[in-house]
N, C-alpha and C. Protein backbone atom coordinates (compact mmCIF):
# COMPACT_ATOMS: atom_id res chain seq x y z
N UNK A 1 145.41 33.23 93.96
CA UNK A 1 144.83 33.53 92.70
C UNK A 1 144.17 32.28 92.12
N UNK A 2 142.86 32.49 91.76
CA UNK A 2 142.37 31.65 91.25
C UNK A 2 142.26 31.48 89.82
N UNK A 3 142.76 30.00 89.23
CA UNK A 3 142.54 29.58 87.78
C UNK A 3 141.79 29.31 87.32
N UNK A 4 141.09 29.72 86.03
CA UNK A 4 139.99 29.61 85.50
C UNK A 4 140.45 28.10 83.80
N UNK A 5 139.56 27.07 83.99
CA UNK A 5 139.90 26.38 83.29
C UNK A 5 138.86 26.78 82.25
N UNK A 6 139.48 26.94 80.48
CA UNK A 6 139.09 27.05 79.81
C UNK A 6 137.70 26.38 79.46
N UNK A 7 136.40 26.44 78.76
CA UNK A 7 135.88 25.60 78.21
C UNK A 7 135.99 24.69 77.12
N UNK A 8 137.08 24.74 76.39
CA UNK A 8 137.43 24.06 75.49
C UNK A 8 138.33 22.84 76.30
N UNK A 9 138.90 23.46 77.31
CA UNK A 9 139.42 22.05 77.84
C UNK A 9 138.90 21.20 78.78
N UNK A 10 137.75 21.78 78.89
CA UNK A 10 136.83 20.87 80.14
C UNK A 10 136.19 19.87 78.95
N UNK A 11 136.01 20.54 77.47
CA UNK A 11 134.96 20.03 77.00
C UNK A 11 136.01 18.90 75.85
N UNK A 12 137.36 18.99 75.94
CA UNK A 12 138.48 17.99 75.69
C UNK A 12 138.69 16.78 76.77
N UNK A 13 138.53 17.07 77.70
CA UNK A 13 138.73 15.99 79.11
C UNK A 13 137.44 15.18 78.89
N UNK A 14 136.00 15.63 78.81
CA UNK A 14 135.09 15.37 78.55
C UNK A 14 135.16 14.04 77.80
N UNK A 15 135.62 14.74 76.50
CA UNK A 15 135.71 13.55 75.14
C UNK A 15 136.86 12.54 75.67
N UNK A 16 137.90 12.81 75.98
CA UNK A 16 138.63 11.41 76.24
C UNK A 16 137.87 11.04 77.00
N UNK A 17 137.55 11.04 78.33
CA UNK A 17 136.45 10.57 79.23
C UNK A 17 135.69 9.83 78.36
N UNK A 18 134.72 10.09 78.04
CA UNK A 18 133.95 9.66 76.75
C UNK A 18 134.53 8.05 76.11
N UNK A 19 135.38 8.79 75.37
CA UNK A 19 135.98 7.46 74.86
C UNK A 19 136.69 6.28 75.13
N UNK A 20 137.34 6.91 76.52
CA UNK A 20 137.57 5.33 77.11
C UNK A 20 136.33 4.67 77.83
N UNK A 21 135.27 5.15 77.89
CA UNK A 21 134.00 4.22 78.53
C UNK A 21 133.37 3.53 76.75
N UNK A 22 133.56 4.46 75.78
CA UNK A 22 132.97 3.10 74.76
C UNK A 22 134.32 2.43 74.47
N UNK A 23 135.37 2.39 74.42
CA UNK A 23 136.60 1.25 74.37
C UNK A 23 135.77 0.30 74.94
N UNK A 24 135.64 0.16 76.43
CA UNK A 24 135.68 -0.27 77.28
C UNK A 24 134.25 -1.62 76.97
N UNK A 25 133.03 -0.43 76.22
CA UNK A 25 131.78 -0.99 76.07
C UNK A 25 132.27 -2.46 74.85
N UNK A 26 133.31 -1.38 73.87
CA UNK A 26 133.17 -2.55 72.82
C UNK A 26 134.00 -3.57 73.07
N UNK A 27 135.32 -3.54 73.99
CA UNK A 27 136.16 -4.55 74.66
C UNK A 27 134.58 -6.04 75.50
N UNK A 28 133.83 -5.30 76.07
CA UNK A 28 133.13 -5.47 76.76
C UNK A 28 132.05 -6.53 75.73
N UNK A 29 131.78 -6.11 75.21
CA UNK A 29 130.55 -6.21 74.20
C UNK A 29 131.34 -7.77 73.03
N UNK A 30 132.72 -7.39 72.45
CA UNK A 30 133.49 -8.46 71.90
C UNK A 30 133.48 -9.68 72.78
N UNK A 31 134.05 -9.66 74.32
CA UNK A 31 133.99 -10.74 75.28
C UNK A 31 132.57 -11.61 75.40
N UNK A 32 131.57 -10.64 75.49
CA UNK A 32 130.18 -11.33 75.49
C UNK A 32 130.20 -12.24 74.22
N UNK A 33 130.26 -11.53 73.17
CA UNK A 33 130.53 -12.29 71.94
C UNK A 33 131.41 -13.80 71.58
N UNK A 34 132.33 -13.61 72.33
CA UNK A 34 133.33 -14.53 71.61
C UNK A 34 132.59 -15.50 72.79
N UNK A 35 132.16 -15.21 74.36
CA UNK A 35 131.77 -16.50 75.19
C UNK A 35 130.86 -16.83 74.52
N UNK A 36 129.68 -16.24 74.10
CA UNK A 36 128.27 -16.52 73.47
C UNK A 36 128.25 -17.78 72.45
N UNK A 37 129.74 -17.29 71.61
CA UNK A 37 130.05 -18.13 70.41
C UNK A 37 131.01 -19.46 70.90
N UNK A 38 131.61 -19.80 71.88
CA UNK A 38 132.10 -20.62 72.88
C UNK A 38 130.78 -21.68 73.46
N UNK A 39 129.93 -20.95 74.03
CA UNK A 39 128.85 -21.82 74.76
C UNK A 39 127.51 -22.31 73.49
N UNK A 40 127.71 -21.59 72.41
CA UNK A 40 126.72 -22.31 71.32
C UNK A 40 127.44 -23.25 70.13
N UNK A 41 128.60 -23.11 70.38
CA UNK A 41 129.40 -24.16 69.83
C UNK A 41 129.25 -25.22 70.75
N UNK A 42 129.46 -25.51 72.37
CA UNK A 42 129.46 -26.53 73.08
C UNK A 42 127.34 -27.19 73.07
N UNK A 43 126.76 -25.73 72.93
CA UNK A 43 125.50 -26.63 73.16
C UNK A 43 125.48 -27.71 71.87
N UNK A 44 125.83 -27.38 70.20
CA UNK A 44 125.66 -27.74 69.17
C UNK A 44 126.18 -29.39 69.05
N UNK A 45 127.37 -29.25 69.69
CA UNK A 45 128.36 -30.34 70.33
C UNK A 45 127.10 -31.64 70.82
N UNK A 46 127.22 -30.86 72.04
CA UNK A 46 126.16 -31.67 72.90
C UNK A 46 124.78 -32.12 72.36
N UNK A 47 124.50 -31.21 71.67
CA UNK A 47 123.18 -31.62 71.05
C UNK A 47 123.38 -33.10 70.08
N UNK A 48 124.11 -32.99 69.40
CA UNK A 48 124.61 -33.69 68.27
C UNK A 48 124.45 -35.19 69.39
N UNK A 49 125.58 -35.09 70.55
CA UNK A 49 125.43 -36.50 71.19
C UNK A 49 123.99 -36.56 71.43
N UNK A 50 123.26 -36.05 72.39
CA UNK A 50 121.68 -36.11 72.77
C UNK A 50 121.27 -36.84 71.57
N UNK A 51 121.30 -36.25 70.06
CA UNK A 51 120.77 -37.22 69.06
C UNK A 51 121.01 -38.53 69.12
N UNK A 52 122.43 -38.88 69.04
CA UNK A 52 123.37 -39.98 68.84
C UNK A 52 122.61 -41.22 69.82
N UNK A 53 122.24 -40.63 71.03
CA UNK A 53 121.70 -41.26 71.76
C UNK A 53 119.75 -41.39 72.13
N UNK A 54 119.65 -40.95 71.09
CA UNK A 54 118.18 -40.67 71.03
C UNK A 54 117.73 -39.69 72.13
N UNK A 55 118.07 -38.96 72.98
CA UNK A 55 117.76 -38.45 73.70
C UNK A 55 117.60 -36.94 73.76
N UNK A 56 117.20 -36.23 72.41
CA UNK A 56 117.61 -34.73 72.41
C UNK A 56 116.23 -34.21 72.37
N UNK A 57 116.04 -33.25 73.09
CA UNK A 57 114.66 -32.64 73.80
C UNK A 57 113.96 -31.36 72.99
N UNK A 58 112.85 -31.63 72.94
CA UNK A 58 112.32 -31.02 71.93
C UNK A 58 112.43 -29.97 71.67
N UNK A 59 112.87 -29.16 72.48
CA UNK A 59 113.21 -27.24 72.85
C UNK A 59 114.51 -26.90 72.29
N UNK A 60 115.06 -28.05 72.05
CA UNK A 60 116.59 -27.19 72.11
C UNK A 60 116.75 -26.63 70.34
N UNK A 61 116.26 -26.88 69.68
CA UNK A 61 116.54 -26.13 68.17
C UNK A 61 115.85 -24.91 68.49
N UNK A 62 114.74 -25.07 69.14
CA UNK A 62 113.98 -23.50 69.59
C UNK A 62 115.28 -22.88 70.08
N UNK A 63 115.84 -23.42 71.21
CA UNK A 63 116.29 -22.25 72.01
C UNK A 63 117.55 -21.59 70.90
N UNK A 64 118.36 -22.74 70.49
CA UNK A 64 119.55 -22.38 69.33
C UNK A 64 118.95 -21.39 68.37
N UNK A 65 118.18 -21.60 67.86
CA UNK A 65 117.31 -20.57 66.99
C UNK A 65 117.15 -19.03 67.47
N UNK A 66 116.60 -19.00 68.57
CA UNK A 66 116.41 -17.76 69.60
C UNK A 66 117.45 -17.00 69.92
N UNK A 67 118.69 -18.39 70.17
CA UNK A 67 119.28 -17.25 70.30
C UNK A 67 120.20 -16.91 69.44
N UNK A 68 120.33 -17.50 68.17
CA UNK A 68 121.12 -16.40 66.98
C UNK A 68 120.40 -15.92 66.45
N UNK A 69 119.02 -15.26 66.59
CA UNK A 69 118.37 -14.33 66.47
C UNK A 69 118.65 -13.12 67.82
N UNK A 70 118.89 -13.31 68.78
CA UNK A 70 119.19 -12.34 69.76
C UNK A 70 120.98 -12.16 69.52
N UNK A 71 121.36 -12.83 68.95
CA UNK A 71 122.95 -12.41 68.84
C UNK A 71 123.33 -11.72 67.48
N UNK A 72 122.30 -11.60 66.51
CA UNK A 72 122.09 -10.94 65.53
C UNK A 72 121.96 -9.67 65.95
N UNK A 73 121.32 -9.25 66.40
CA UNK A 73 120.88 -7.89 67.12
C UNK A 73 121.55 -7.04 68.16
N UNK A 74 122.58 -8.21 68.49
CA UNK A 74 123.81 -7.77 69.11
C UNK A 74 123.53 -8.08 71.09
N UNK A 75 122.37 -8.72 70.98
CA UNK A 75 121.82 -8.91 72.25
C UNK A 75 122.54 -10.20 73.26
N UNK A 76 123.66 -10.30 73.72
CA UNK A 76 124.37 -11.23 73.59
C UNK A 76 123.89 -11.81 74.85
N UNK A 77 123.87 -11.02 75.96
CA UNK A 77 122.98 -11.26 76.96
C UNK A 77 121.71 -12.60 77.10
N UNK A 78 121.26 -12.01 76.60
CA UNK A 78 119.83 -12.65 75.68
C UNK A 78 120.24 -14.22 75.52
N UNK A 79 121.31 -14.29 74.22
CA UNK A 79 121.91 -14.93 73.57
C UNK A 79 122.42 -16.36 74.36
N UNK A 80 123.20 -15.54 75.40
CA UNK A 80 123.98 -16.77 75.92
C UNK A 80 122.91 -17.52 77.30
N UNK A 81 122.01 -16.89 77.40
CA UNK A 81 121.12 -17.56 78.23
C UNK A 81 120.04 -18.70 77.58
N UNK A 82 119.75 -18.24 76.33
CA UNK A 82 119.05 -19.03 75.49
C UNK A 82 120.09 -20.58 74.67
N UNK A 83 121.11 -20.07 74.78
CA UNK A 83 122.52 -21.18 74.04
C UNK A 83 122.43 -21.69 75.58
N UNK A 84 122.81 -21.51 76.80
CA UNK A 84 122.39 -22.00 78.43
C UNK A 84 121.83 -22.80 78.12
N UNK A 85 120.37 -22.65 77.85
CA UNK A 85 118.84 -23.11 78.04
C UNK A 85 119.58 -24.48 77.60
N UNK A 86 119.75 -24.03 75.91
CA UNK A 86 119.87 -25.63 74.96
C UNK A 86 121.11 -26.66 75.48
N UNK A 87 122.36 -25.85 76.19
CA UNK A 87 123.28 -26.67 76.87
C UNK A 87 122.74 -27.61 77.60
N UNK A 88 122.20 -27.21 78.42
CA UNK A 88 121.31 -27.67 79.98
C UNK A 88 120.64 -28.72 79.24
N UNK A 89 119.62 -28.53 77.98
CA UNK A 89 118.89 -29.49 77.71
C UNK A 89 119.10 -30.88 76.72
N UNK A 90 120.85 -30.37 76.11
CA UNK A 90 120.97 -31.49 75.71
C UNK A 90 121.84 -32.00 76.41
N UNK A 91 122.25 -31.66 77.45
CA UNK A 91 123.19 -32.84 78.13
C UNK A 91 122.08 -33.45 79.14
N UNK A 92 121.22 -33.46 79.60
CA UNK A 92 119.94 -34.04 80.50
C UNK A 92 119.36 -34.56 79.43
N UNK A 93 119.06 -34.35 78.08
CA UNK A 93 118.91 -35.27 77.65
C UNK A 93 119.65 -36.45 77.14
N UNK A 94 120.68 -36.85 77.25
CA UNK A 94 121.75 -37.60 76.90
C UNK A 94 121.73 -38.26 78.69
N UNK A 95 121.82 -37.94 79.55
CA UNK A 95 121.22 -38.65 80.63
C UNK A 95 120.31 -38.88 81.15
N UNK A 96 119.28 -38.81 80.77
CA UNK A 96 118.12 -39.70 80.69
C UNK A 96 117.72 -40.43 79.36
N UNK A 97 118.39 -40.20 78.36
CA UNK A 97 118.35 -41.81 77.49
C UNK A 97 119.02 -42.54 77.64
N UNK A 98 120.15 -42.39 78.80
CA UNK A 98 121.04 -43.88 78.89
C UNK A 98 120.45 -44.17 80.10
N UNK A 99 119.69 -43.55 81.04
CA UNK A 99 119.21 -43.76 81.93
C UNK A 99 117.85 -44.62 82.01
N UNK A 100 117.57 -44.26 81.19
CA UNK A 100 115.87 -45.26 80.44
C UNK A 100 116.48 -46.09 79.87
N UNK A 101 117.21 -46.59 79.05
CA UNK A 101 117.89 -47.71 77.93
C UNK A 101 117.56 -49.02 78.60
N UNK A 102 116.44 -49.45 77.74
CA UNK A 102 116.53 -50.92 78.26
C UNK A 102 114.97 -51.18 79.26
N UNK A 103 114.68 -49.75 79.80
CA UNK A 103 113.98 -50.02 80.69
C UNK A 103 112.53 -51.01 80.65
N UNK A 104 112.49 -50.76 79.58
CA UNK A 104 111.11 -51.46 79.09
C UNK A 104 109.53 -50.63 79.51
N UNK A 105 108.63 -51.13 79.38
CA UNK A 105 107.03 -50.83 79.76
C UNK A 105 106.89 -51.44 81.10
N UNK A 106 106.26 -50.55 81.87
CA UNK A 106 105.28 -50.92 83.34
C UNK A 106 104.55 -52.29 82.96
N UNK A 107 104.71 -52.89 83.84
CA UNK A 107 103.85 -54.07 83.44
C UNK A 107 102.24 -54.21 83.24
N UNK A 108 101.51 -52.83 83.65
CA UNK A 108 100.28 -52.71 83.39
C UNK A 108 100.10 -52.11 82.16
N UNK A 109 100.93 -52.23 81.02
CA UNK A 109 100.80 -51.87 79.60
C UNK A 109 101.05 -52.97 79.02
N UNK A 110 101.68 -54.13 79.53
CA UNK A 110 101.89 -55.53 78.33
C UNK A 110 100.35 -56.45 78.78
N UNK A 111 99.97 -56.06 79.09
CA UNK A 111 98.80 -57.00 79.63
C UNK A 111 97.72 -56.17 78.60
């Protein structure tokens, strides 16, 4: 004998179904968040030395900018690639101003 499952309970399985995939999105979606806010705290960090050392590169307030405008919008994705960008660029810049320090002019410029 065959059982016939109601439509009300296919369309109950449905909804829990349902709702543990957005749990899941906003579990999901918080993590992006809290790293996003982790890696633009460390670029801000870093940036700060890059100054300290004269060495902070002209892009990186762009990119910081960009991307709490994309983390506004909830685009975190976005976000933490652009907070990336400015990581990347103020720690290379902080090694190449101690790396130049001192170096002086080519000698075909003091002449």
């Amino acid at each position: 004998m065959k059982r016939i499952i109601p439509v009300a309970a296919l369309a109950l399985l449905g909804a829990v179904a349902l709702s543990g995939c957005s749990s899941d999105a906003v579990k999901s979606d918080t993590a992006a968040k809290s790293s996003y806010e982790k890696t633009l705290a460390e670029a801000k960090a870093e940036r700060k030395k890059a100054a300290a050392v004269g060495g902070e590169w002209r892009d990186i307030g762009k990119f910081l900018k960009a991307a709490d405008k994309a983390a506004a919008k909830g685009d975190y994705d976005t976000a933490m690639k652009l907070a990336k960008k400015a990581l990347f660029q103020a720690k290379m810049g902080q090694i190449q101003a101690k790396e130049q320090a001192g170096v002086g002019n080519p000698a075909y410029l003091l002449n």
